[in-house]
C-alpha atoms as a PDB file:
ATOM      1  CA  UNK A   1      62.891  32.805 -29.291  1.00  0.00           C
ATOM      2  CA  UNK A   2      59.258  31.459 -29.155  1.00  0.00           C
ATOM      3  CA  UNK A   3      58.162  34.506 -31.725  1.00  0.00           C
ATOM      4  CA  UNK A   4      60.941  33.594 -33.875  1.00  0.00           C
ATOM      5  CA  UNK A   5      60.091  30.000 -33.687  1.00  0.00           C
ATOM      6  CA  UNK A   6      56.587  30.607 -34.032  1.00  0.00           C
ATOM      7  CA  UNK A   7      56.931  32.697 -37.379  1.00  0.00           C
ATOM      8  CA  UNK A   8      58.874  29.931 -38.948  1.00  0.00           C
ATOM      9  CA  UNK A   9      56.286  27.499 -38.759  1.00  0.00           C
ATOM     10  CA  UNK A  10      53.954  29.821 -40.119  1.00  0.00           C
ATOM     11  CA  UNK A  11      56.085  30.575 -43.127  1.00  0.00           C
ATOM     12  CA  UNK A  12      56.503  26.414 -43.603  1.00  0.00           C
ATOM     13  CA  UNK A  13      53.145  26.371 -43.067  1.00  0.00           C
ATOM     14  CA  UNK A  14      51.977  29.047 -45.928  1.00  0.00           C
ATOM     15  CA  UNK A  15      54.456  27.549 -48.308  1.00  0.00           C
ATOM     16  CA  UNK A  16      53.806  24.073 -47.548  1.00  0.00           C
ATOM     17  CA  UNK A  17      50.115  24.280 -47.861  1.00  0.00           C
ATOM     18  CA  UNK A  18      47.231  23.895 -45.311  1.00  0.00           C
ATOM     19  CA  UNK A  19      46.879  20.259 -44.846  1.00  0.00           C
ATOM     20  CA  UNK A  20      50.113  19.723 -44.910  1.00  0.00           C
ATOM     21  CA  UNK A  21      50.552  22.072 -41.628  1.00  0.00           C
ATOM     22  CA  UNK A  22      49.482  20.503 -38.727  1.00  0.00           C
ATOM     23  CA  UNK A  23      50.951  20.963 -35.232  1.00  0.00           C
ATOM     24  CA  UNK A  24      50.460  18.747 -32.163  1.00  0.00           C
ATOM     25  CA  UNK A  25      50.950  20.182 -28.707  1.00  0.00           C
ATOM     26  CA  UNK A  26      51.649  17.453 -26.193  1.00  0.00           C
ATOM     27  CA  UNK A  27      47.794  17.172 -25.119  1.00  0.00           C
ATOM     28  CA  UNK A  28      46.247  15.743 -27.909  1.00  0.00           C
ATOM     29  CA  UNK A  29      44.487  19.010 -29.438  1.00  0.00           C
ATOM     30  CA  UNK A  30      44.991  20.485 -32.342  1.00  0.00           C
ATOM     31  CA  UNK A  31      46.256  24.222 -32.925  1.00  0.00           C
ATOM     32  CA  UNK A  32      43.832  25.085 -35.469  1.00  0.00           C
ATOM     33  CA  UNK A  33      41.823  28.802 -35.628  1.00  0.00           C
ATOM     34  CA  UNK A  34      38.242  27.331 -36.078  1.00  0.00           C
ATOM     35  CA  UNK A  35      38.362  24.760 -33.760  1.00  0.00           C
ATOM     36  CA  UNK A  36      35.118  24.505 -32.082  1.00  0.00           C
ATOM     37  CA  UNK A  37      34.464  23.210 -28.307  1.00  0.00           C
ATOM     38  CA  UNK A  38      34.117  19.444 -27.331  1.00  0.00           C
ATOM     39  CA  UNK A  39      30.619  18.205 -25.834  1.00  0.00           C
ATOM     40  CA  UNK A  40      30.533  17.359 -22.241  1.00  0.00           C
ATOM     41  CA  UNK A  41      28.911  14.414 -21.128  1.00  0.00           C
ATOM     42  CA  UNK A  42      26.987  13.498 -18.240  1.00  0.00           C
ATOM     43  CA  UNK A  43      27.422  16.412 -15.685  1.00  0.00           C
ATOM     44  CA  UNK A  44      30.771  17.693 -17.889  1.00  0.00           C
ATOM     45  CA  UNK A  45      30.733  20.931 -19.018  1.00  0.00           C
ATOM     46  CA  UNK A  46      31.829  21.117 -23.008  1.00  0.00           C
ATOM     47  CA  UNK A  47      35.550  22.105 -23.408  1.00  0.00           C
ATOM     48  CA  UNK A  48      35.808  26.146 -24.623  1.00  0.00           C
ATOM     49  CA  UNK A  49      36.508  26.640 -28.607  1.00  0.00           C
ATOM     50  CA  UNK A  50      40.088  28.098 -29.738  1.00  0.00           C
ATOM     51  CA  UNK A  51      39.374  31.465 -31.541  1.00  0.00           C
ATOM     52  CA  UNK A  52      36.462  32.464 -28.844  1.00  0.00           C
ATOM     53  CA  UNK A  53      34.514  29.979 -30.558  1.00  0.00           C
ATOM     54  CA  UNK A  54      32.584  28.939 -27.816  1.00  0.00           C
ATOM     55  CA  UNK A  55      32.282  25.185 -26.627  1.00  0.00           C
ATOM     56  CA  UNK A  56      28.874  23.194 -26.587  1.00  0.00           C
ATOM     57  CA  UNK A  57      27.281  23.008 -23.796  1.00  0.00           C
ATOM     58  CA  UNK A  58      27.526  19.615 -21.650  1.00  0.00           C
ATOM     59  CA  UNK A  59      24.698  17.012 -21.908  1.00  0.00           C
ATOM     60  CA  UNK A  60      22.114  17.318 -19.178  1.00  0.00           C
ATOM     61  CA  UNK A  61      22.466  14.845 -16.076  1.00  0.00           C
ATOM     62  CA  UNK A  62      19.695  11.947 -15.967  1.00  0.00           C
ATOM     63  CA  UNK A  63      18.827  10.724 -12.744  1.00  0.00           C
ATOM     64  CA  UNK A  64      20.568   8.003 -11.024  1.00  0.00           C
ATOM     65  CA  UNK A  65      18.585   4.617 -10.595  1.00  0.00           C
ATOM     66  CA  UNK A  66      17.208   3.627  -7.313  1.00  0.00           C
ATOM     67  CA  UNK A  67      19.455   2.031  -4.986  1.00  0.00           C
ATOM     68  CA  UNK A  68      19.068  -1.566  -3.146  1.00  0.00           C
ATOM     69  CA  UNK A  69      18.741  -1.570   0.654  1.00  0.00           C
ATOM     70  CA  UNK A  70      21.403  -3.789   1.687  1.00  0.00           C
ATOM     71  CA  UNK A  71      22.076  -2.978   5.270  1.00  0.00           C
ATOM     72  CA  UNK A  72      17.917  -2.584   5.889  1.00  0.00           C
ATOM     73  CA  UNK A  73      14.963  -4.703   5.193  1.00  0.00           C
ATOM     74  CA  UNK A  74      12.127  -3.832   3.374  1.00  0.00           C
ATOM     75  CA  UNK A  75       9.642  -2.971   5.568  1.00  0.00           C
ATOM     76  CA  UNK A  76       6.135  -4.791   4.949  1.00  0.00           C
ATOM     77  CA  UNK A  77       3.160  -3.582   3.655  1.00  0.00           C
ATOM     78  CA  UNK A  78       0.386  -2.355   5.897  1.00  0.00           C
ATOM     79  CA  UNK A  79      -2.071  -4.841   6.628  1.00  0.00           C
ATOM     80  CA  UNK A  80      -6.082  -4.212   5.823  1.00  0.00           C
ATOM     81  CA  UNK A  81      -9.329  -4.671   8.024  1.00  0.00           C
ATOM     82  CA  UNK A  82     -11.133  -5.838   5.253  1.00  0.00           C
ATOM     83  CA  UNK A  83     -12.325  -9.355   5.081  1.00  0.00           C
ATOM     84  CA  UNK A  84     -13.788 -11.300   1.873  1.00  0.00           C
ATOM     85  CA  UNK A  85     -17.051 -10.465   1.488  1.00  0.00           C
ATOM     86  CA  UNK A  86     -19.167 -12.726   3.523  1.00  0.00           C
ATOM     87  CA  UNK A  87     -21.482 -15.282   1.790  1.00  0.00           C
ATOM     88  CA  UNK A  88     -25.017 -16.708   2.799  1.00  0.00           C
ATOM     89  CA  UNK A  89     -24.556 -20.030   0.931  1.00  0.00           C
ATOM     90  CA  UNK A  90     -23.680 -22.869   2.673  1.00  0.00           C
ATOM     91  CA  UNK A  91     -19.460 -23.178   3.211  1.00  0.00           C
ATOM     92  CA  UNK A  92     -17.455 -25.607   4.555  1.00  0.00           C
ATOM     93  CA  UNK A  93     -17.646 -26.231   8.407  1.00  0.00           C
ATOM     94  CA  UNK A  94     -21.060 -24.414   8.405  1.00  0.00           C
ATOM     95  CA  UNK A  95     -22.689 -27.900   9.590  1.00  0.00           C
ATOM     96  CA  UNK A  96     -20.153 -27.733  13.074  1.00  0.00           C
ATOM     97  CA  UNK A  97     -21.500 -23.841  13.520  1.00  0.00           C
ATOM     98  CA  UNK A  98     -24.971 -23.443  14.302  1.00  0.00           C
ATOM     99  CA  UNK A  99     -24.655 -20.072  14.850  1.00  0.00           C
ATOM    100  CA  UNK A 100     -23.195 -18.978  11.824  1.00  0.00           C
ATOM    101  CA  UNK A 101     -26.020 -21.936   9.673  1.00  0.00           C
ATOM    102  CA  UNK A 102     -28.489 -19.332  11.200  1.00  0.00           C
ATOM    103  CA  UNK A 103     -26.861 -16.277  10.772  1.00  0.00           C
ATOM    104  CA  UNK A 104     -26.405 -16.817   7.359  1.00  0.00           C
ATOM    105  CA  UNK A 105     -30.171 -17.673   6.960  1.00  0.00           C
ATOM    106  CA  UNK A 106     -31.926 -15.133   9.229  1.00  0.00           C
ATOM    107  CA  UNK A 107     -29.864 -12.512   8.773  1.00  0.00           C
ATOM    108  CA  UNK A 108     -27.955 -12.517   5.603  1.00  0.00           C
ATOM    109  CA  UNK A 109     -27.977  -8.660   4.683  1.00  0.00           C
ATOM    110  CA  UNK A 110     -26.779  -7.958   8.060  1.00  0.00           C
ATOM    111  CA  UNK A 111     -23.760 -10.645   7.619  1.00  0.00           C
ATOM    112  CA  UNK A 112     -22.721  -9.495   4.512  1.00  0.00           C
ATOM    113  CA  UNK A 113     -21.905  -6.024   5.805  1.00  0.00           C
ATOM    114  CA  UNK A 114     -19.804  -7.659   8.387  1.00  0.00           C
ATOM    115  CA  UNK A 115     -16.970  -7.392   6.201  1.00  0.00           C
ATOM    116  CA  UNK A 116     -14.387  -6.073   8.091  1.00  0.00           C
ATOM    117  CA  UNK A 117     -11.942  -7.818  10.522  1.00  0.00           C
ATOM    118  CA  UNK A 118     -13.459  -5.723  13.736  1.00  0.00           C
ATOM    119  CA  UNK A 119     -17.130  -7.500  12.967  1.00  0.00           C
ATOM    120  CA  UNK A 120     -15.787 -10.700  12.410  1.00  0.00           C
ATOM    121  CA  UNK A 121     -13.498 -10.924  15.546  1.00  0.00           C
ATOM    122  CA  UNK A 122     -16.533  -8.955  17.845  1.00  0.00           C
ATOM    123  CA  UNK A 123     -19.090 -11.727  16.836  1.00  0.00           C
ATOM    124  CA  UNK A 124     -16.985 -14.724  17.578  1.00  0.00           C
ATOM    125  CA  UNK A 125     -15.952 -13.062  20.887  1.00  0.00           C
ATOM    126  CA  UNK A 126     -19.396 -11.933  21.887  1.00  0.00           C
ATOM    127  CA  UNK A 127     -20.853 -16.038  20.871  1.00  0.00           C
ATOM    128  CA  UNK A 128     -18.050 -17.101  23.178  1.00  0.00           C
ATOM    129  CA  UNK A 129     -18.602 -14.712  25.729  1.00  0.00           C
ATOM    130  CA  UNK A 130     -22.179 -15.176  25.948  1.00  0.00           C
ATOM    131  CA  UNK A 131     -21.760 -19.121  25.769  1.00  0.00           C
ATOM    132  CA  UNK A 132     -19.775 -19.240  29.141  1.00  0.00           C
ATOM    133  CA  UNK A 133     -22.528 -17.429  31.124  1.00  0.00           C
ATOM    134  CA  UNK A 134     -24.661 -19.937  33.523  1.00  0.00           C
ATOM    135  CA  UNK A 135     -28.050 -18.334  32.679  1.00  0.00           C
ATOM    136  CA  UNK A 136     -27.765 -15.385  29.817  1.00  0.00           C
ATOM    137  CA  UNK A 137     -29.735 -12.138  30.318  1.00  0.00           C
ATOM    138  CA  UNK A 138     -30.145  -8.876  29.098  1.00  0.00           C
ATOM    139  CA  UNK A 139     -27.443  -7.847  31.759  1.00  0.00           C
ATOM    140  CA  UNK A 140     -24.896 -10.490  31.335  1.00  0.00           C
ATOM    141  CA  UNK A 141     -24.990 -10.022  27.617  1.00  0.00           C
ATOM    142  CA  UNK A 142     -24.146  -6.629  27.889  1.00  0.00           C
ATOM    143  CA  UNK A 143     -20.985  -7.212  30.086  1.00  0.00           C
ATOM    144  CA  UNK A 144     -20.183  -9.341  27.210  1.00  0.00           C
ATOM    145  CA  UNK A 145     -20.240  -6.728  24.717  1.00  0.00           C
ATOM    146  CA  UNK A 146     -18.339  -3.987  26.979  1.00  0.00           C
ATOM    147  CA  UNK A 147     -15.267  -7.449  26.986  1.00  0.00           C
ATOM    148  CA  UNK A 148     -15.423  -7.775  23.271  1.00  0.00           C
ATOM    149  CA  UNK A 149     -15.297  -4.160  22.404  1.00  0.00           C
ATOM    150  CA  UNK A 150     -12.220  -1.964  22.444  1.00  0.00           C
ATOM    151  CA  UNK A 151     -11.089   0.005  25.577  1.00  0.00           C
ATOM    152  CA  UNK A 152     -12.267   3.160  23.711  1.00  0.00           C
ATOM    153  CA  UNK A 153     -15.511   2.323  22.022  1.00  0.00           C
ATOM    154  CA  UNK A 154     -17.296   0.171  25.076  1.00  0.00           C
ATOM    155  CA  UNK A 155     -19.784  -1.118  22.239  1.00  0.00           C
ATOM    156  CA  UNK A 156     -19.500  -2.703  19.101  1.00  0.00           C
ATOM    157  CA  UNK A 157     -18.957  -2.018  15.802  1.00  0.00           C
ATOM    158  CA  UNK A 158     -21.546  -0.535  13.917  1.00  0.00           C
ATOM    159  CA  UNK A 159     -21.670  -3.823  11.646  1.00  0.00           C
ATOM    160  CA  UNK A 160     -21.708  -5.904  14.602  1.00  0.00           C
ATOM    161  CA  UNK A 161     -24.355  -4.346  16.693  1.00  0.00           C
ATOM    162  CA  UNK A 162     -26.676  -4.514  13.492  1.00  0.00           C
ATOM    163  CA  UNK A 163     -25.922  -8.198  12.893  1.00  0.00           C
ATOM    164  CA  UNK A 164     -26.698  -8.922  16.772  1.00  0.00           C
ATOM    165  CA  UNK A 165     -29.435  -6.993  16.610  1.00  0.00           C
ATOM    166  CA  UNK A 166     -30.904  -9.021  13.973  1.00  0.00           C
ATOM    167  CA  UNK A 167     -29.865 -12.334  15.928  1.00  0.00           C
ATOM    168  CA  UNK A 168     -31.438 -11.508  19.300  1.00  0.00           C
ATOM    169  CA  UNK A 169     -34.676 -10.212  17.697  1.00  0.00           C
ATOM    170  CA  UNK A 170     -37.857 -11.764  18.472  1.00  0.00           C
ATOM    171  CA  UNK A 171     -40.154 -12.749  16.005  1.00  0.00           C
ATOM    172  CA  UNK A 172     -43.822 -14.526  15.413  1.00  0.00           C
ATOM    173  CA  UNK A 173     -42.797 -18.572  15.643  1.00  0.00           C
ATOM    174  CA  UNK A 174     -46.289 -20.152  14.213  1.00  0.00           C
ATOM    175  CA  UNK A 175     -49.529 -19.460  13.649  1.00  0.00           C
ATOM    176  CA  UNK A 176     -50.323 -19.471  17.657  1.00  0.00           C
ATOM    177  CA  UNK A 177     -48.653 -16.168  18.076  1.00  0.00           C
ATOM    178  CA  UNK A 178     -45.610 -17.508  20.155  1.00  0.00           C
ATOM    179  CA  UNK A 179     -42.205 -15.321  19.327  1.00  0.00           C
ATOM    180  CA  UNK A 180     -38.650 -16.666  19.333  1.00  0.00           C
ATOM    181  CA  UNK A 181     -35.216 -14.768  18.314  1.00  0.00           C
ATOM    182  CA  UNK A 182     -34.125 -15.144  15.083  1.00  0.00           C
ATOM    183  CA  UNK A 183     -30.545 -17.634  16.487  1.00  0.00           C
ATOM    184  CA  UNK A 184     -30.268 -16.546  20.428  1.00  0.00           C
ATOM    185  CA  UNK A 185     -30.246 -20.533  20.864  1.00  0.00           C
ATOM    186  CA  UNK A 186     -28.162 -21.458  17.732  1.00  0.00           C
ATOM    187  CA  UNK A 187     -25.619 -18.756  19.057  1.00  0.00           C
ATOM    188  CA  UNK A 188     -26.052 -18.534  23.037  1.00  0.00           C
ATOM    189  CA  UNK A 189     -27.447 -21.779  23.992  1.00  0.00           C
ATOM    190  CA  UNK A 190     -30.962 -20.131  25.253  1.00  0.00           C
ATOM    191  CA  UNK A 191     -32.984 -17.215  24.414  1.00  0.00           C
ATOM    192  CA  UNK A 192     -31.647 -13.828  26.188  1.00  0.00           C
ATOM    193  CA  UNK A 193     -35.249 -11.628  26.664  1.00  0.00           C
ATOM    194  CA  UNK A 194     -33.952  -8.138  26.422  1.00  0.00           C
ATOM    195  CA  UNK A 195     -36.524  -5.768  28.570  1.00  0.00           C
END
């Protein structure tokens, strides 16, 4: 029945011309010999060609945009040791810190390099330290710096220890040879003589 069928419509077909022949199947696609394949798109694989015409192959797949964190919070971003750059001009509250007044004019090169937050916190912790102390020695000062330092360095930071180096230096005061450190009293309230 479906031959018979079939070879009438191809007979109407042949007599009625080509363009006047066209057959729908229920799905929308034509019944045509040379009917090539359909595209695919995104991930889709092209539909296959009547005939063994082959279909075209599907699109490639672009990658999907980044999605928003709605059930976590963005974490924050990692914090930094470093410090802005010290300065030896004059600042604001310099005039209330004697200690830093002569720092900054004794031993600028020395503050300048203490540029990171482990120098900066060491040197007000050590001034503090040392400031407590009834009469400041050599001793003394150095159970200051084994407070200030961290559990598994016992000294300070290599900035630091140059920048108190340079403060509890001794150097000519005068023509009549006396010596003084460079800001022991503007930092520690007295000289510390270091043996």
């Amino acid at each position: 029945m479906t031959r018979a069928w079939t070879k009438r419509v191809l007979v109407g077909c042949f007599l009625a011309g080509p363009i006047a022949c066209v057959v729908s199947t229920g799905d929308d696609g034509l019944i045509d010999e040379d009917v090539d394949g359909t595209s695919g798109s995104g991930n889709a694989s092209g539909s296959g060609g009547s005939s063994g015409a082959s279909g075209s192959g599907g699109s490639s797949a672009q990658g999907g945009s980044g999605g928003s964190l709605s059930m976590v919070e963005n974490g924050g971003s990692a914090g930094s040791t470093q410090v802005p750059t010290p300065v030896c001009t004059a600042e604001a509250g310099d005039a209330t810190d004697a200690c830093l007044s002569c720092i900054k004019a004794q031993c600028c090169s020395q503050w300048q390099a203490c540029n990171d937050s482990v120098c900066q916190q060491q040197r007000e912790d050590l001034v503090e330290c040392v400031r407590t102390l009834d009469a400041p020695d050599a001793d003394s000062y150095a159970d200051c710096v084994s407070m200030v330092s961290p559990p598994d360095m016992g000294y300070l930071s290599e900035n630091a220890q140059d920048l108190f180096t340079c403060v509890t230096e001794f150097v000519p005061d005068g023509d009549a040879g006396a010596t003084k450190s460079r800001c022991d009293t503007e930092c520690f309230g007295e000289d510390i003589f270091f043996d």
